[in-house]
PDB file of N, CA and C in Angstrom:
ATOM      1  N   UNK A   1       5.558  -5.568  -9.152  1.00  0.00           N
ATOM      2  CA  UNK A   1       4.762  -6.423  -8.306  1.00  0.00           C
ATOM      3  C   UNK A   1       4.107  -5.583  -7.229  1.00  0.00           C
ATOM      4  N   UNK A   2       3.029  -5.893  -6.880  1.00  0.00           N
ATOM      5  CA  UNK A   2       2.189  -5.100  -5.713  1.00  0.00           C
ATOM      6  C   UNK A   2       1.466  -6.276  -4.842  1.00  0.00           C
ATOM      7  N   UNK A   3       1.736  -6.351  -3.675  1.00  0.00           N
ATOM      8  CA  UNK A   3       1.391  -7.111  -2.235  1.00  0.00           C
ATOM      9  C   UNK A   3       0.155  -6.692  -1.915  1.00  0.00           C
ATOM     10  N   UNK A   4      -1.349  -7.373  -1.654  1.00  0.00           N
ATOM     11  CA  UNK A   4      -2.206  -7.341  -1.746  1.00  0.00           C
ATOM     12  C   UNK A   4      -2.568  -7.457   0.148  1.00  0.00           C
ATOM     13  N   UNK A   5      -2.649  -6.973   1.060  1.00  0.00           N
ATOM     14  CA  UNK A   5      -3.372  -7.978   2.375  1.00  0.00           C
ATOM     15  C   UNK A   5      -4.607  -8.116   2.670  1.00  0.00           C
ATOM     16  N   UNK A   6      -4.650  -9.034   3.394  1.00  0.00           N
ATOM     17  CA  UNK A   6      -6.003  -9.405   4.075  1.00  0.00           C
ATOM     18  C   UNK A   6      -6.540  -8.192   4.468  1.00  0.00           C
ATOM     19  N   UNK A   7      -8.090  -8.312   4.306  1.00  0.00           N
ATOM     20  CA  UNK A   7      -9.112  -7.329   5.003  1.00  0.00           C
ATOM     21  C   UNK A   7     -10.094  -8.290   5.984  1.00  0.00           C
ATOM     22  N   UNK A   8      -9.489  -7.359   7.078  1.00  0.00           N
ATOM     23  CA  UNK A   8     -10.148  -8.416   8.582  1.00  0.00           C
ATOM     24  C   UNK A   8     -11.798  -7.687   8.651  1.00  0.00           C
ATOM     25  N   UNK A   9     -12.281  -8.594   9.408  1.00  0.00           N
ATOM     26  CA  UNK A   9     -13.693  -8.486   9.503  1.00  0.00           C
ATOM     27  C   UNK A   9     -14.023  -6.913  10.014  1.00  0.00           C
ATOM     28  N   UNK A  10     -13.493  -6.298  10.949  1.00  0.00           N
ATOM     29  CA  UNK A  10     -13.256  -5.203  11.448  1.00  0.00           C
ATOM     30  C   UNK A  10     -13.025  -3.861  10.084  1.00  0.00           C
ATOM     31  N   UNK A  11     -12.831  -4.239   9.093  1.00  0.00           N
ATOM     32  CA  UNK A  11     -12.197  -3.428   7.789  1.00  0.00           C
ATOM     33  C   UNK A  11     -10.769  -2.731   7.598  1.00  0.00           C
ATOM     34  N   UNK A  12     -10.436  -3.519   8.953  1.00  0.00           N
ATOM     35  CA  UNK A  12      -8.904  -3.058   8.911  1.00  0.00           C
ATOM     36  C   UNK A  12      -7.823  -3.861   7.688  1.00  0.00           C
ATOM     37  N   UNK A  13      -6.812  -3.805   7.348  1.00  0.00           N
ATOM     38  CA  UNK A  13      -6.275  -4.631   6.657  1.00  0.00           C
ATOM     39  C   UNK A  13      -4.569  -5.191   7.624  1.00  0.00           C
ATOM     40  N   UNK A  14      -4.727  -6.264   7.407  1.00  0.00           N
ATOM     41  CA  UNK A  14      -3.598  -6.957   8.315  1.00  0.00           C
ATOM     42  C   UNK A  14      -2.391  -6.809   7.094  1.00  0.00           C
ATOM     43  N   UNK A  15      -1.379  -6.427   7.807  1.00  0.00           N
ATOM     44  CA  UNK A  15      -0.363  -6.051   7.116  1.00  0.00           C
ATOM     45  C   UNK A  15       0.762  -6.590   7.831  1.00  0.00           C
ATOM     46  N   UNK A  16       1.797  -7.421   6.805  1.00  0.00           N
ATOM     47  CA  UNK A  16       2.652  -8.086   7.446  1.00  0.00           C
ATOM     48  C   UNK A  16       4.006  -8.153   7.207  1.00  0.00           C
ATOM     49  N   UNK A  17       5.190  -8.172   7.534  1.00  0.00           N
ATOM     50  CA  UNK A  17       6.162  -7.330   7.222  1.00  0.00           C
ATOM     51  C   UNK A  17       6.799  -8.794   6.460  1.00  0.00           C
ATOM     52  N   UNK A  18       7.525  -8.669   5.255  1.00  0.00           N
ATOM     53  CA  UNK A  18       8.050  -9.773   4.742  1.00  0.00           C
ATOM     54  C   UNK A  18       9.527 -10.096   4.540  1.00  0.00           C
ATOM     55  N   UNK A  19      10.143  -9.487   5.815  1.00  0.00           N
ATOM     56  CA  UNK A  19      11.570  -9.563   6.110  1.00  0.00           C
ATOM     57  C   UNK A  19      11.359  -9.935   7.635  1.00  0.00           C
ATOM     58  N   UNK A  20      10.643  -9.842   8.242  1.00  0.00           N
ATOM     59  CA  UNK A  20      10.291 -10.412   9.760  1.00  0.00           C
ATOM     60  C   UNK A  20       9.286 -11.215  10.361  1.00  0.00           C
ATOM     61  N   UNK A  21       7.929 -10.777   9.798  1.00  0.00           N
ATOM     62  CA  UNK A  21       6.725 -11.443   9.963  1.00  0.00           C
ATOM     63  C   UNK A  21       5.985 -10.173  10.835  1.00  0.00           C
ATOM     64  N   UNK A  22       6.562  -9.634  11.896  1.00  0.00           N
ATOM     65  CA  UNK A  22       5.815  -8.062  12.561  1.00  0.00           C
ATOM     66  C   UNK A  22       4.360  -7.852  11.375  1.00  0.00           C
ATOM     67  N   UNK A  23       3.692  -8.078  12.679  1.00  0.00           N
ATOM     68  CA  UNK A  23       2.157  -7.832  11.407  1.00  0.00           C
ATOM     69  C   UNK A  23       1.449  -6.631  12.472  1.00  0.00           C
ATOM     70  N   UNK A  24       0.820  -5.882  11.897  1.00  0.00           N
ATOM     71  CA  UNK A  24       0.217  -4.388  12.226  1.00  0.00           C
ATOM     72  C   UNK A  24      -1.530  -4.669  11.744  1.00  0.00           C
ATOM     73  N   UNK A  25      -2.551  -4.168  12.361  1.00  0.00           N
ATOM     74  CA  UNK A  25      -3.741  -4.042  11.879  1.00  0.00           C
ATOM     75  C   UNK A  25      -3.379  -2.070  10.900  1.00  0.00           C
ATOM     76  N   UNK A  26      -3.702  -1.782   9.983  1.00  0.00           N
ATOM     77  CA  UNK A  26      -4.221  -0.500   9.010  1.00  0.00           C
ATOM     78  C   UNK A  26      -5.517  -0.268   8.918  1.00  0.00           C
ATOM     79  N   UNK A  27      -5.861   0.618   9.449  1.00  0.00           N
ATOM     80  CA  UNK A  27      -6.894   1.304   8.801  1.00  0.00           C
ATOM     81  C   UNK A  27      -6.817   2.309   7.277  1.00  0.00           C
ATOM     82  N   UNK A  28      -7.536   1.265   6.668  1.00  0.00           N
ATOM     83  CA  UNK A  28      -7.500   1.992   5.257  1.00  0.00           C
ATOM     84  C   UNK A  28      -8.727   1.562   4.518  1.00  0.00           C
ATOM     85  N   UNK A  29      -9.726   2.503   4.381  1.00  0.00           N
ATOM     86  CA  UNK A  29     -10.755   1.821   3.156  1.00  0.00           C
ATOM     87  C   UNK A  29     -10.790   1.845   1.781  1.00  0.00           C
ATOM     88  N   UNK A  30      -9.515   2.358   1.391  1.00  0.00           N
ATOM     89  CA  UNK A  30      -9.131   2.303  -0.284  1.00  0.00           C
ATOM     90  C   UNK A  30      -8.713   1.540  -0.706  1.00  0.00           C
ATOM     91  N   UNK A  31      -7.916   0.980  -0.143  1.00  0.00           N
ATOM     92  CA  UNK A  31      -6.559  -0.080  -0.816  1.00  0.00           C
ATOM     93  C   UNK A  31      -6.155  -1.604   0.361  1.00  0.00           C
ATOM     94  N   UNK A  32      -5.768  -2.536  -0.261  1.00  0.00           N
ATOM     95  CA  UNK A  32      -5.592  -3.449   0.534  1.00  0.00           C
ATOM     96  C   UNK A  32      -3.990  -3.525   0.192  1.00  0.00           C
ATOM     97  N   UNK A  33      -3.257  -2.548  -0.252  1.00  0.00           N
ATOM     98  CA  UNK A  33      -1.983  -2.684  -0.815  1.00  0.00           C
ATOM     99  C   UNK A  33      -1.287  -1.494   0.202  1.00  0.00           C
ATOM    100  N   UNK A  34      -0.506  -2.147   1.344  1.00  0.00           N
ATOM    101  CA  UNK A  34      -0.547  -1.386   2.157  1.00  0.00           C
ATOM    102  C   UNK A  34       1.394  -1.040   2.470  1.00  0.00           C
ATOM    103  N   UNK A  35       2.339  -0.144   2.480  1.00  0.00           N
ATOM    104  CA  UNK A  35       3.360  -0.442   3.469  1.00  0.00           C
ATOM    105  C   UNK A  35       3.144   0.397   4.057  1.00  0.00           C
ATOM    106  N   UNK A  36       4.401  -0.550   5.205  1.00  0.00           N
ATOM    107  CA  UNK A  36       4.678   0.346   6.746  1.00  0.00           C
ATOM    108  C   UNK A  36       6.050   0.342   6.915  1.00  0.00           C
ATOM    109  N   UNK A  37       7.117   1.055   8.103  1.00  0.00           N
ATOM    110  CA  UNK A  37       8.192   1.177   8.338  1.00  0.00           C
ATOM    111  C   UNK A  37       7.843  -0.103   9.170  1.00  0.00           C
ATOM    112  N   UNK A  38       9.171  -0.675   9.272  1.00  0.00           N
ATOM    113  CA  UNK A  38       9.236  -2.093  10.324  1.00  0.00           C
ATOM    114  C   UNK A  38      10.719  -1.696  10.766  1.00  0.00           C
ATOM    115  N   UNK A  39      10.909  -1.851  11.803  1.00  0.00           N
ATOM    116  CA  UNK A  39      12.282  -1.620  13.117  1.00  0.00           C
ATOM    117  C   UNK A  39      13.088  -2.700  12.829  1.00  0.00           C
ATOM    118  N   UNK A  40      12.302  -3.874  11.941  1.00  0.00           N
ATOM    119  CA  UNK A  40      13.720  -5.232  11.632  1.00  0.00           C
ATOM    120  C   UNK A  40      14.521  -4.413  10.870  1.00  0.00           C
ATOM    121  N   UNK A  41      14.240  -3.681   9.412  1.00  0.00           N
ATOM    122  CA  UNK A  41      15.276  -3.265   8.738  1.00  0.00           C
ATOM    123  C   UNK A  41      15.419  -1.510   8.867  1.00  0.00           C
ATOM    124  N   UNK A  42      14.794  -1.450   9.564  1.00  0.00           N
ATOM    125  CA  UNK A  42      14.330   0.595   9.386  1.00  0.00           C
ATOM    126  C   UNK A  42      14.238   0.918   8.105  1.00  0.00           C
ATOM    127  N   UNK A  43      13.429   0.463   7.684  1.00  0.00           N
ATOM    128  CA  UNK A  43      12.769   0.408   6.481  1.00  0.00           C
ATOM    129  C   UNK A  43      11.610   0.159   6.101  1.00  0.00           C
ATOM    130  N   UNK A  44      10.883   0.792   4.689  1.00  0.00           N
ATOM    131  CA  UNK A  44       9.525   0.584   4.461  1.00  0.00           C
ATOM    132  C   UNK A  44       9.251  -0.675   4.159  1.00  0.00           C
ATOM    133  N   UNK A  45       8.363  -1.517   4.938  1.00  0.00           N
ATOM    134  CA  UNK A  45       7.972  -3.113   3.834  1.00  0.00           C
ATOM    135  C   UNK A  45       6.502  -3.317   3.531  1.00  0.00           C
ATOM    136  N   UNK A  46       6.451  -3.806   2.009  1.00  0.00           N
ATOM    137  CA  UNK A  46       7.558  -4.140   0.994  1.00  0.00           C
ATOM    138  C   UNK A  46       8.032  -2.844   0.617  1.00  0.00           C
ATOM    139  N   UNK A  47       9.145  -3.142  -0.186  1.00  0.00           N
ATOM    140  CA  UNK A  47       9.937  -2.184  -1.131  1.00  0.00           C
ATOM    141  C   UNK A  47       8.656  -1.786  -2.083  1.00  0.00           C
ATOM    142  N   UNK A  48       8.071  -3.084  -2.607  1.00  0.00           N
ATOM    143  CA  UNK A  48       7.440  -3.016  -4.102  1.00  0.00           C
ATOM    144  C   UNK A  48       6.172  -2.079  -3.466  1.00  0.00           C
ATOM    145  N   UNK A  49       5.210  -2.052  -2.294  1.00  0.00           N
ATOM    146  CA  UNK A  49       4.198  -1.542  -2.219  1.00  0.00           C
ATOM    147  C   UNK A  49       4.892  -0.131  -1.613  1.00  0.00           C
ATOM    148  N   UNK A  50       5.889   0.162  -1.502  1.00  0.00           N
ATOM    149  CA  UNK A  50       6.728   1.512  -1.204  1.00  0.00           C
ATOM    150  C   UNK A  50       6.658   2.526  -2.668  1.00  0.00           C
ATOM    151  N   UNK A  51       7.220   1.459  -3.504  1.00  0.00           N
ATOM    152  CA  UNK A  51       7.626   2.090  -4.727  1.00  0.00           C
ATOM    153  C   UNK A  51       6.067   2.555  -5.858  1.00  0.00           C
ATOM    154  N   UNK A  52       5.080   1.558  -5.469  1.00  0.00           N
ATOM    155  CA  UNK A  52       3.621   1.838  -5.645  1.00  0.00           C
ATOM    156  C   UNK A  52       3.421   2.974  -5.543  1.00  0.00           C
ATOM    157  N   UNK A  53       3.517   3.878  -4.390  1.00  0.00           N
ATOM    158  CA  UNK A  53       2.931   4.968  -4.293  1.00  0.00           C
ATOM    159  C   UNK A  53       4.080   6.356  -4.254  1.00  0.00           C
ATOM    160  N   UNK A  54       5.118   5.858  -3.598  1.00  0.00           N
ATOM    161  CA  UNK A  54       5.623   7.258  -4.028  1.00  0.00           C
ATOM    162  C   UNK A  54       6.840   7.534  -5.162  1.00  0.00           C
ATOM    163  N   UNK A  55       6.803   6.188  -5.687  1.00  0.00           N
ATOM    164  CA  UNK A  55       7.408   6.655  -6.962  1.00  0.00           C
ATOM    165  C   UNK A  55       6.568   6.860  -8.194  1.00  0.00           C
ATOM    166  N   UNK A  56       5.314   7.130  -7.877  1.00  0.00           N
ATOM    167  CA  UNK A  56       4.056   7.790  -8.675  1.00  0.00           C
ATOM    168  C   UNK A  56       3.675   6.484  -9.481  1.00  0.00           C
ATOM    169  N   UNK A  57       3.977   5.108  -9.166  1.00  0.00           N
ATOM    170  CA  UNK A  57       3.730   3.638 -10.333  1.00  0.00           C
ATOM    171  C   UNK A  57       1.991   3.959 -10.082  1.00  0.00           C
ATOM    172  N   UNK A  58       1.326   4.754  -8.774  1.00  0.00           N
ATOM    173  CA  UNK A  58       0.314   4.376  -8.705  1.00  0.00           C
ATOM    174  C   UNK A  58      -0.752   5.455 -10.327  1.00  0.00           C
ATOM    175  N   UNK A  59       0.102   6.292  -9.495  1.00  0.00           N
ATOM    176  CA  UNK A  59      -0.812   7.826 -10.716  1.00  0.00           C
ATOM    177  C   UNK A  59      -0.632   7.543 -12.474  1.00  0.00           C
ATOM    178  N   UNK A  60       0.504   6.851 -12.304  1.00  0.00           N
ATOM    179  CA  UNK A  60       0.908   6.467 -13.912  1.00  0.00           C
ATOM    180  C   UNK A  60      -0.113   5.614 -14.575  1.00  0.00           C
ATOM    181  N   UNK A  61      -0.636   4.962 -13.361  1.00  0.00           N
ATOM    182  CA  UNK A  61      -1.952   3.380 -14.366  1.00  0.00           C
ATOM    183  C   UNK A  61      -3.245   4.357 -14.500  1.00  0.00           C
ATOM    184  N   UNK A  62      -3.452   5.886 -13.635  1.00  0.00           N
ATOM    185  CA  UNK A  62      -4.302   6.592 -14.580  1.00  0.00           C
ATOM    186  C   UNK A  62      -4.212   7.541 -15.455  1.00  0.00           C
ATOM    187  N   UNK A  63      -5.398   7.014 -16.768  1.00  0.00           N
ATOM    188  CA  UNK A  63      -5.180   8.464 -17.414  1.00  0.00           C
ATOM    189  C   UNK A  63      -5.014   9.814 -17.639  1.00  0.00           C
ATOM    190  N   UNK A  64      -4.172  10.267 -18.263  1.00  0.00           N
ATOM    191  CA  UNK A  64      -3.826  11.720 -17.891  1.00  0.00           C
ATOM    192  C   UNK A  64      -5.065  12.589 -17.965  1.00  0.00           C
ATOM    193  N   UNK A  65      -5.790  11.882 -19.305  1.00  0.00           N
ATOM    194  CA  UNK A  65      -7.667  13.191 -19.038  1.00  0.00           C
ATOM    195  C   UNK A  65      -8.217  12.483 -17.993  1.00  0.00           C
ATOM    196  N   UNK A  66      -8.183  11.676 -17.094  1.00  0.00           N
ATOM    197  CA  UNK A  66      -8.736  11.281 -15.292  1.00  0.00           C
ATOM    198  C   UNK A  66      -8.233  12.339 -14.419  1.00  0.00           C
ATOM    199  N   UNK A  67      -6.959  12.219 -14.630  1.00  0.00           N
ATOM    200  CA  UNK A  67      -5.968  13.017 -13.842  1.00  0.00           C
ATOM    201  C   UNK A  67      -6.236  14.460 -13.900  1.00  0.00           C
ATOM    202  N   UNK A  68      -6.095  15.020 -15.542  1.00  0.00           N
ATOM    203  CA  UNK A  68      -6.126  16.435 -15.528  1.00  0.00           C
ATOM    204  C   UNK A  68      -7.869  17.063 -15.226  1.00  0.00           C
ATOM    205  N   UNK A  69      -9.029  16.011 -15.474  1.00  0.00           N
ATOM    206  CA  UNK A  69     -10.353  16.572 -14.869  1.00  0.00           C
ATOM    207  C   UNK A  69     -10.501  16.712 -13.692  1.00  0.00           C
ATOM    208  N   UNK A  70      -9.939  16.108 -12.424  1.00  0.00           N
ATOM    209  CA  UNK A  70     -10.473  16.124 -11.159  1.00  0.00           C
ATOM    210  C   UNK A  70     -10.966  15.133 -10.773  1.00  0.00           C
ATOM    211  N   UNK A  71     -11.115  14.283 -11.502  1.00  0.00           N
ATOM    212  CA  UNK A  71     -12.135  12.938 -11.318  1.00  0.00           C
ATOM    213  C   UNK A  71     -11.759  12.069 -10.022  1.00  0.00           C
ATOM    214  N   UNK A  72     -12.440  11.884  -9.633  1.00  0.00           N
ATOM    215  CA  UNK A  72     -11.977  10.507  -8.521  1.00  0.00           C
ATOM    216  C   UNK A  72     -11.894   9.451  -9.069  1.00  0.00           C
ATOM    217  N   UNK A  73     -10.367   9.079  -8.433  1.00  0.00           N
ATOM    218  CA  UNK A  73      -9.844   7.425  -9.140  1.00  0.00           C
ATOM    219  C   UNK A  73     -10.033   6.886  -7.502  1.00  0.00           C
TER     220      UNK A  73
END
């Protein structure tokens, strides 16, 4: 599963913690799939948009000839 947030008028994306509610503005213009550490659990939230990127779920949905040319994904 991957957590999608709002993109505020500003192009920030509102990001909201789903063990507390603690919501953060991000600056990010790639992705609206955002985590952050939150002080409720000292932990990244979500887990699932944690595990998105650094357990490589993200690099895996591209192809390896994307990957091995250089290409921008």
């Amino acid at each position: 599963m991957l957590i999608f947030y709002p993109r505020l008028p500003n192009g920030n994306i509102l990001w909201t913690c789903d063990n507390c509610g603690n919501t953060a503005q991000v600056s990010c213009s790639e992705t609206n799939a955002v985590a952050l550490y939150c002080t409720c659990s000292c932990k990244i939230q979500p887990q699932c948009n944690d595990d998105w990127y650094n357990k490589n779920l993200y690099l895996k949905r591209i192809p390896i000839e994307i990957r091995l040319n250089n290409s921008v994904f």
